[in-house]
N, C-alpha and C. Protein backbone atom coordinates (compact mmCIF):
# COMPACT_ATOMS: atom_id res chain seq x y z
N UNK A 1 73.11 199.80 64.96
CA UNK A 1 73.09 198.60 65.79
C UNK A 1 71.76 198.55 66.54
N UNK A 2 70.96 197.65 66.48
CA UNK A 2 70.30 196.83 66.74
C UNK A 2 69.78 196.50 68.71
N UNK A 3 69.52 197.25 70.03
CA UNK A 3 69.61 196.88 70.77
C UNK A 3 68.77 197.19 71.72
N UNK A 4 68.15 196.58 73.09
CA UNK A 4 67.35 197.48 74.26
C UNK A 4 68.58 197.66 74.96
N UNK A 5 68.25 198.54 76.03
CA UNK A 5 69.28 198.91 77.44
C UNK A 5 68.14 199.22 78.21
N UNK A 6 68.92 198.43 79.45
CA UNK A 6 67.42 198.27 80.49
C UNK A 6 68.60 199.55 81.61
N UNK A 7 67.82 199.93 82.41
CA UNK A 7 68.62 200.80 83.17
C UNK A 7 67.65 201.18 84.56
N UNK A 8 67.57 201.75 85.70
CA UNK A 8 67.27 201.86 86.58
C UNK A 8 67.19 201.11 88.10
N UNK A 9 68.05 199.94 87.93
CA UNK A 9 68.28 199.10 88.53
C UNK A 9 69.11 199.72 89.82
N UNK A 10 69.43 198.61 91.44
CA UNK A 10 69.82 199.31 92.36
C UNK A 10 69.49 198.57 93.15
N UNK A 11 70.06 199.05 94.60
CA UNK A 11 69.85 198.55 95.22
C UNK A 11 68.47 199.24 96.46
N UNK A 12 67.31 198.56 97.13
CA UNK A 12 66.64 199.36 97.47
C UNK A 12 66.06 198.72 99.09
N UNK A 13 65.82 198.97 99.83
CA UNK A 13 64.75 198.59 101.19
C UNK A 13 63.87 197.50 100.56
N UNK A 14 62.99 196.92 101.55
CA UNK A 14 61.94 196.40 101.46
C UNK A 14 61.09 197.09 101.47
N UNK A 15 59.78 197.03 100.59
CA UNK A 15 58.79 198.16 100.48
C UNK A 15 59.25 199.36 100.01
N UNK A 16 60.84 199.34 99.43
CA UNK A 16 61.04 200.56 98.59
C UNK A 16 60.33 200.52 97.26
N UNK A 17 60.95 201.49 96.34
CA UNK A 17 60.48 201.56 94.73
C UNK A 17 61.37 201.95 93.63
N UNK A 18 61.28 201.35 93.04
CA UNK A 18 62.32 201.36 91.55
C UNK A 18 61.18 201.37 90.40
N UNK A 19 61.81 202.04 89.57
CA UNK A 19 61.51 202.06 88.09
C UNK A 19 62.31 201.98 86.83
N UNK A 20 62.53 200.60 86.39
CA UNK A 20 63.46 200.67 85.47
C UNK A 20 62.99 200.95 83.43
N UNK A 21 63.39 201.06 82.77
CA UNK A 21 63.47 201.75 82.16
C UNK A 21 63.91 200.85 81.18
N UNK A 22 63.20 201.06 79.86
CA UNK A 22 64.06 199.58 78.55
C UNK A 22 64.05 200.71 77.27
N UNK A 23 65.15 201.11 77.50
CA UNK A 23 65.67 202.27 75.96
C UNK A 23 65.83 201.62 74.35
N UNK A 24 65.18 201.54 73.28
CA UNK A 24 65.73 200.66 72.37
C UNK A 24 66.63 202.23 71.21
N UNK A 25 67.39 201.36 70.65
CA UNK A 25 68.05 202.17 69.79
C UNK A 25 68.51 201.44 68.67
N UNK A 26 68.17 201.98 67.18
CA UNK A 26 67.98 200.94 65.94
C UNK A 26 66.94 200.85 65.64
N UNK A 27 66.14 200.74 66.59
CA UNK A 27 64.79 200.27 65.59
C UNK A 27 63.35 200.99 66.88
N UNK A 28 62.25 200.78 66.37
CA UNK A 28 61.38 201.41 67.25
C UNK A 28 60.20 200.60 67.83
N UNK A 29 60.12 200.88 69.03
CA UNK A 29 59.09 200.01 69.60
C UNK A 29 57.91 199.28 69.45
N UNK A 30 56.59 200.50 68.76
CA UNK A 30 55.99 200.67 68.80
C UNK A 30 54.82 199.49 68.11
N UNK A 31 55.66 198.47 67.61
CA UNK A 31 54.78 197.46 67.00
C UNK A 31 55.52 195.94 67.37
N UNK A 32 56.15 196.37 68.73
CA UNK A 32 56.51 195.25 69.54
C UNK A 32 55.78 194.92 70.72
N UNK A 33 55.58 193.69 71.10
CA UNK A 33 55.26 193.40 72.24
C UNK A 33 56.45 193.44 73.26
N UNK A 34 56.57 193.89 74.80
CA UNK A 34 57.44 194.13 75.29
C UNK A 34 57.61 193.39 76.43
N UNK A 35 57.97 192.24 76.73
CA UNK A 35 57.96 191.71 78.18
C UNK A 35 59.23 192.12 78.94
N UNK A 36 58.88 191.61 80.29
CA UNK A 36 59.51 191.95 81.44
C UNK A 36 59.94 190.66 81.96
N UNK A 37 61.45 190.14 81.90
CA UNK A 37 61.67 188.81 82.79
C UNK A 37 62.74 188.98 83.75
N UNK A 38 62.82 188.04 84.49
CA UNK A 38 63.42 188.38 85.93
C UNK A 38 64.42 186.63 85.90
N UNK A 39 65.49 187.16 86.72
CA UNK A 39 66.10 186.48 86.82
C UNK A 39 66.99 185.79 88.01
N UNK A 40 66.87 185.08 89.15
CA UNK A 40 67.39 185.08 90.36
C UNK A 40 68.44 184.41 90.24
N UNK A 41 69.39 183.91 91.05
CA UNK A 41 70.74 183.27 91.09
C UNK A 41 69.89 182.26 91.29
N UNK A 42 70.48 181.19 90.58
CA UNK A 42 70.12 179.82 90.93
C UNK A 42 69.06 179.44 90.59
N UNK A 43 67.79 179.93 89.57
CA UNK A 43 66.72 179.87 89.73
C UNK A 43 66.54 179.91 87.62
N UNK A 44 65.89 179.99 87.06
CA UNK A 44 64.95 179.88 85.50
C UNK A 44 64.98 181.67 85.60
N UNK A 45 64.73 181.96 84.67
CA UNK A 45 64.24 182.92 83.79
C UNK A 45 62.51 183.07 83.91
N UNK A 46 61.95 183.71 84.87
CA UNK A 46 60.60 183.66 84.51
C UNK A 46 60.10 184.93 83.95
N UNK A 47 58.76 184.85 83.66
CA UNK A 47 58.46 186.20 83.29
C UNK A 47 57.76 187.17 83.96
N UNK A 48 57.56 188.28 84.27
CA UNK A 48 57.28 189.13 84.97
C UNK A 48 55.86 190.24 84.59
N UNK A 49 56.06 190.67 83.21
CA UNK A 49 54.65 191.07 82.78
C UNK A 49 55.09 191.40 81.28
N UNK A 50 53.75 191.94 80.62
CA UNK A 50 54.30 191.80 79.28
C UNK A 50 53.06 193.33 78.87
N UNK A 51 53.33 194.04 77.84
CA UNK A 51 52.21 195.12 77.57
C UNK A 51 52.71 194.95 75.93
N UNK A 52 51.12 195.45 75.48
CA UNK A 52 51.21 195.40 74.50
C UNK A 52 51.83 196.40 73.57
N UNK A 53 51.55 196.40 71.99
CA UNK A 53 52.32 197.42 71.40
C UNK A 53 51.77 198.66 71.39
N UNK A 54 50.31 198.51 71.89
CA UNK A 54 50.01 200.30 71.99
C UNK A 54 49.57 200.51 73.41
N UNK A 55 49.88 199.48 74.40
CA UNK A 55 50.35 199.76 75.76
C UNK A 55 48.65 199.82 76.50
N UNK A 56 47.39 199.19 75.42
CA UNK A 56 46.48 199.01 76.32
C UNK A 56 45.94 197.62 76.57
N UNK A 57 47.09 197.18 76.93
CA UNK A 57 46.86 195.71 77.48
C UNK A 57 47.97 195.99 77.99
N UNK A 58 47.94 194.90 79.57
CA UNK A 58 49.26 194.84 80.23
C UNK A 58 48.51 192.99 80.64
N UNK A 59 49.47 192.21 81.28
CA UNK A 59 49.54 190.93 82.37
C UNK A 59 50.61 191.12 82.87
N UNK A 60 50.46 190.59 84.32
CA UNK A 60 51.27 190.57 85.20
C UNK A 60 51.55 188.98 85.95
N UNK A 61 52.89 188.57 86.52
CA UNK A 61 52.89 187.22 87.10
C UNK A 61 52.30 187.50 88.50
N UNK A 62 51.67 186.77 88.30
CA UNK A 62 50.96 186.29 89.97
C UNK A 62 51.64 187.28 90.99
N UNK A 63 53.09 186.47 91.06
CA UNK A 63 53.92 187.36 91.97
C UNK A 63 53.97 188.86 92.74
N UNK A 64 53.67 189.37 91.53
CA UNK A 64 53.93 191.06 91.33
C UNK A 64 52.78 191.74 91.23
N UNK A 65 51.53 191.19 90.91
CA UNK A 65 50.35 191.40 90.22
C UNK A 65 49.85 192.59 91.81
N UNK A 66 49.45 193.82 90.91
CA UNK A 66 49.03 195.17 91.98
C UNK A 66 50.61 195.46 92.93
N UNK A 67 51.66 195.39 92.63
CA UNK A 67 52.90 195.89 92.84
C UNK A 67 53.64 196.59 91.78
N UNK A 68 53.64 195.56 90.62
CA UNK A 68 54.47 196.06 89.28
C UNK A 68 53.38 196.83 88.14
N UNK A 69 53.51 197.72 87.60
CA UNK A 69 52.70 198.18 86.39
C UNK A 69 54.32 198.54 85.26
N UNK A 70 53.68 198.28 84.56
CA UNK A 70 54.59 198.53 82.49
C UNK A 70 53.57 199.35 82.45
N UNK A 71 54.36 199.95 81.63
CA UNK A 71 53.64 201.35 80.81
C UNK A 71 54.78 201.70 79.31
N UNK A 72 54.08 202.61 78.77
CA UNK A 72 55.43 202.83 77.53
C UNK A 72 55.06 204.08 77.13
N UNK A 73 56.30 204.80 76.53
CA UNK A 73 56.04 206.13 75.63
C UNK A 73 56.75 205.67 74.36
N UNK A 74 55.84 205.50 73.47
CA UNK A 74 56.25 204.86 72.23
C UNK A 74 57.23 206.03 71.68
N UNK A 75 56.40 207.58 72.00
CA UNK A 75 57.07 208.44 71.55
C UNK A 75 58.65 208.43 71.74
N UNK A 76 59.01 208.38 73.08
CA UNK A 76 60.40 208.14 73.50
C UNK A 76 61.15 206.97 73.23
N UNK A 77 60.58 205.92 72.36
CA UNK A 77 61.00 204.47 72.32
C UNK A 77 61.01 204.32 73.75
N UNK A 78 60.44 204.05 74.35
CA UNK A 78 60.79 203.42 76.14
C UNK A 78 59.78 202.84 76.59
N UNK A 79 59.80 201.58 77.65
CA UNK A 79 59.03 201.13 77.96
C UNK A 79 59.77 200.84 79.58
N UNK A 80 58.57 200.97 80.36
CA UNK A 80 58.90 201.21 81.97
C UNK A 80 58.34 199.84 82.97
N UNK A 81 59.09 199.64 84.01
CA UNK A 81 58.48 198.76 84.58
C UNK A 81 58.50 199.56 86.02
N UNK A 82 57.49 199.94 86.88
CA UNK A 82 57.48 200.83 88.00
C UNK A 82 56.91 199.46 88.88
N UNK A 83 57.97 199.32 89.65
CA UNK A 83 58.12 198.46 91.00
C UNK A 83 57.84 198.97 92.60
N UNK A 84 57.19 198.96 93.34
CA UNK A 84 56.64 199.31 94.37
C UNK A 84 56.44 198.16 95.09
N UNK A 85 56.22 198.53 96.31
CA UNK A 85 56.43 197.58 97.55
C UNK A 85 57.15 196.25 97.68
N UNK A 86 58.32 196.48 97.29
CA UNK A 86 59.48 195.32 96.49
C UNK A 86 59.38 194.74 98.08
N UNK A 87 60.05 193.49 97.39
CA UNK A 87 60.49 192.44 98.36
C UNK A 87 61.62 192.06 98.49
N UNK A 88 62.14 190.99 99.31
CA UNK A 88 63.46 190.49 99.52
C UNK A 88 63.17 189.63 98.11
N UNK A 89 62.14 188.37 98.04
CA UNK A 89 62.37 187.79 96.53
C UNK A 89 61.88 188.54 95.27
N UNK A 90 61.77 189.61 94.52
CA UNK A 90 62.00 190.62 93.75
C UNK A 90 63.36 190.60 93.40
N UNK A 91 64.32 190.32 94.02
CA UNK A 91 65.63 190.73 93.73
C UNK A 91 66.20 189.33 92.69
N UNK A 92 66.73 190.04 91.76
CA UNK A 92 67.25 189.21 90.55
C UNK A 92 67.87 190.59 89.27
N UNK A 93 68.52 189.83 88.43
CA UNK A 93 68.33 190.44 87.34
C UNK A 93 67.06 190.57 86.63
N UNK A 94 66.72 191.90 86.39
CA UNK A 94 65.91 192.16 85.23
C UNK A 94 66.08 192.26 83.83
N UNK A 95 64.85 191.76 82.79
CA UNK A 95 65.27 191.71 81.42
C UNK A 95 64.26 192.12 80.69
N UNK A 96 64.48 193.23 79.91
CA UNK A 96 63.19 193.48 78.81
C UNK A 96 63.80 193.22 77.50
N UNK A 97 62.34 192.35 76.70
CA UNK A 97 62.45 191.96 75.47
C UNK A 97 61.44 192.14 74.63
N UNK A 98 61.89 192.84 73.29
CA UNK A 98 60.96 193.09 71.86
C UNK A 98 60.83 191.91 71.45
N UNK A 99 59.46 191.28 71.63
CA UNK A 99 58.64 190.25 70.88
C UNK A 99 58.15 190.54 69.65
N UNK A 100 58.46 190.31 68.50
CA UNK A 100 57.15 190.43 67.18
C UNK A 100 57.70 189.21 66.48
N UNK A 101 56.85 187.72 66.49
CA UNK A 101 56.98 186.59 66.34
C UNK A 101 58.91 186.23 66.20
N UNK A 102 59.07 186.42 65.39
CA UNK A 102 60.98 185.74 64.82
C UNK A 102 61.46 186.90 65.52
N UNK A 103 61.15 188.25 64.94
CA UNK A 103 62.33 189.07 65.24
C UNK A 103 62.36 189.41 66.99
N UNK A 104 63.04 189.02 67.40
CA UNK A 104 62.97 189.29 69.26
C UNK A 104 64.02 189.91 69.63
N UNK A 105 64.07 190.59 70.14
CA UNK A 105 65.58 191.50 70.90
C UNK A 105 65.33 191.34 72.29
N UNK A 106 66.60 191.05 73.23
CA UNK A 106 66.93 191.23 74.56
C UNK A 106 67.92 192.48 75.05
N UNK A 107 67.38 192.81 76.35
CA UNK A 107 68.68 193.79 76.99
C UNK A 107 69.13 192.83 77.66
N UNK A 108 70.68 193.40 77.93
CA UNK A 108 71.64 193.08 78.70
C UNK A 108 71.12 192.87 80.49
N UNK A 109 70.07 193.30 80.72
CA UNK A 109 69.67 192.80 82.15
C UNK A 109 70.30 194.43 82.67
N UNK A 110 69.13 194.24 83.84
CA UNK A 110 69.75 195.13 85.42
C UNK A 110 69.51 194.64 86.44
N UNK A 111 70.42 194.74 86.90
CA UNK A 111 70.32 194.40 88.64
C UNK A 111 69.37 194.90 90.03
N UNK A 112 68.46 194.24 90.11
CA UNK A 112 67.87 194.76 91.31
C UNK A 112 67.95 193.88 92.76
N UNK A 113 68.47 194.71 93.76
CA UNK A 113 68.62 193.93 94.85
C UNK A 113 67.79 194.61 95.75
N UNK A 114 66.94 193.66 96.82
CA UNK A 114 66.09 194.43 97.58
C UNK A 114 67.01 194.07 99.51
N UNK A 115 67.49 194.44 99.99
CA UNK A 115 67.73 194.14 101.23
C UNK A 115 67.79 195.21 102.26
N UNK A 116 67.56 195.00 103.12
CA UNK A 116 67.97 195.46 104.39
C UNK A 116 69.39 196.06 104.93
């Protein structure tokens, strides 16, 4: 079977740090593009950053840009999103997805909540 699992999600402070984590199993990373999208109640699906398949290219949204870095160990199939100096709007579901034109895979999302 065919799938990512995003995992590291939680609840954290303001100016805390999370690092979540996109496990694939079935198939292997390494010639996928991997984005990062976020998801708030009430709000679109935007995107968050995206790295490439050999992880020396990254973009980041405005938003996050010098807060969030992706990184990947192709070796481990995994690709990371390390979150630092989070905010109250940071908080949404997170979603990582294997891009390679048609074939695209999504995870199931994780939850990150930032509050007080």
């Amino acid at each position: 079977q065919l799938q990512l699992v995003e995992s590291g999600g939680g609840l954290v402070q303001p100016g805390g740090s999370l690092r979540l984590s996109c496990a694939a199993s079935g198939f292997t990373l390494d010639s996928y593009v991997i984005g990062w999208f976020r998801q708030a109640p009430g709000k679109e699906r935007e995107g968050v950053s995206c790295i490439s398949s050999s992880g020396g290219s990254t973009n980041y949204a405005y938003s996050v840009k010098g807060r969030f870095t992706s990184s990947r160990d192709n070796a481990k199939n995994t690709v990371y999103l390390q979150m630092n100096s989070l905010k109250a709007e940071d908080t949404a579901v997170y979603y990582c997805a294997a891009l390679r034109g048609s074939n695209n895979y999504w995870g199931q999302g994780t939850q990150v909540t930032v509050s007080s």
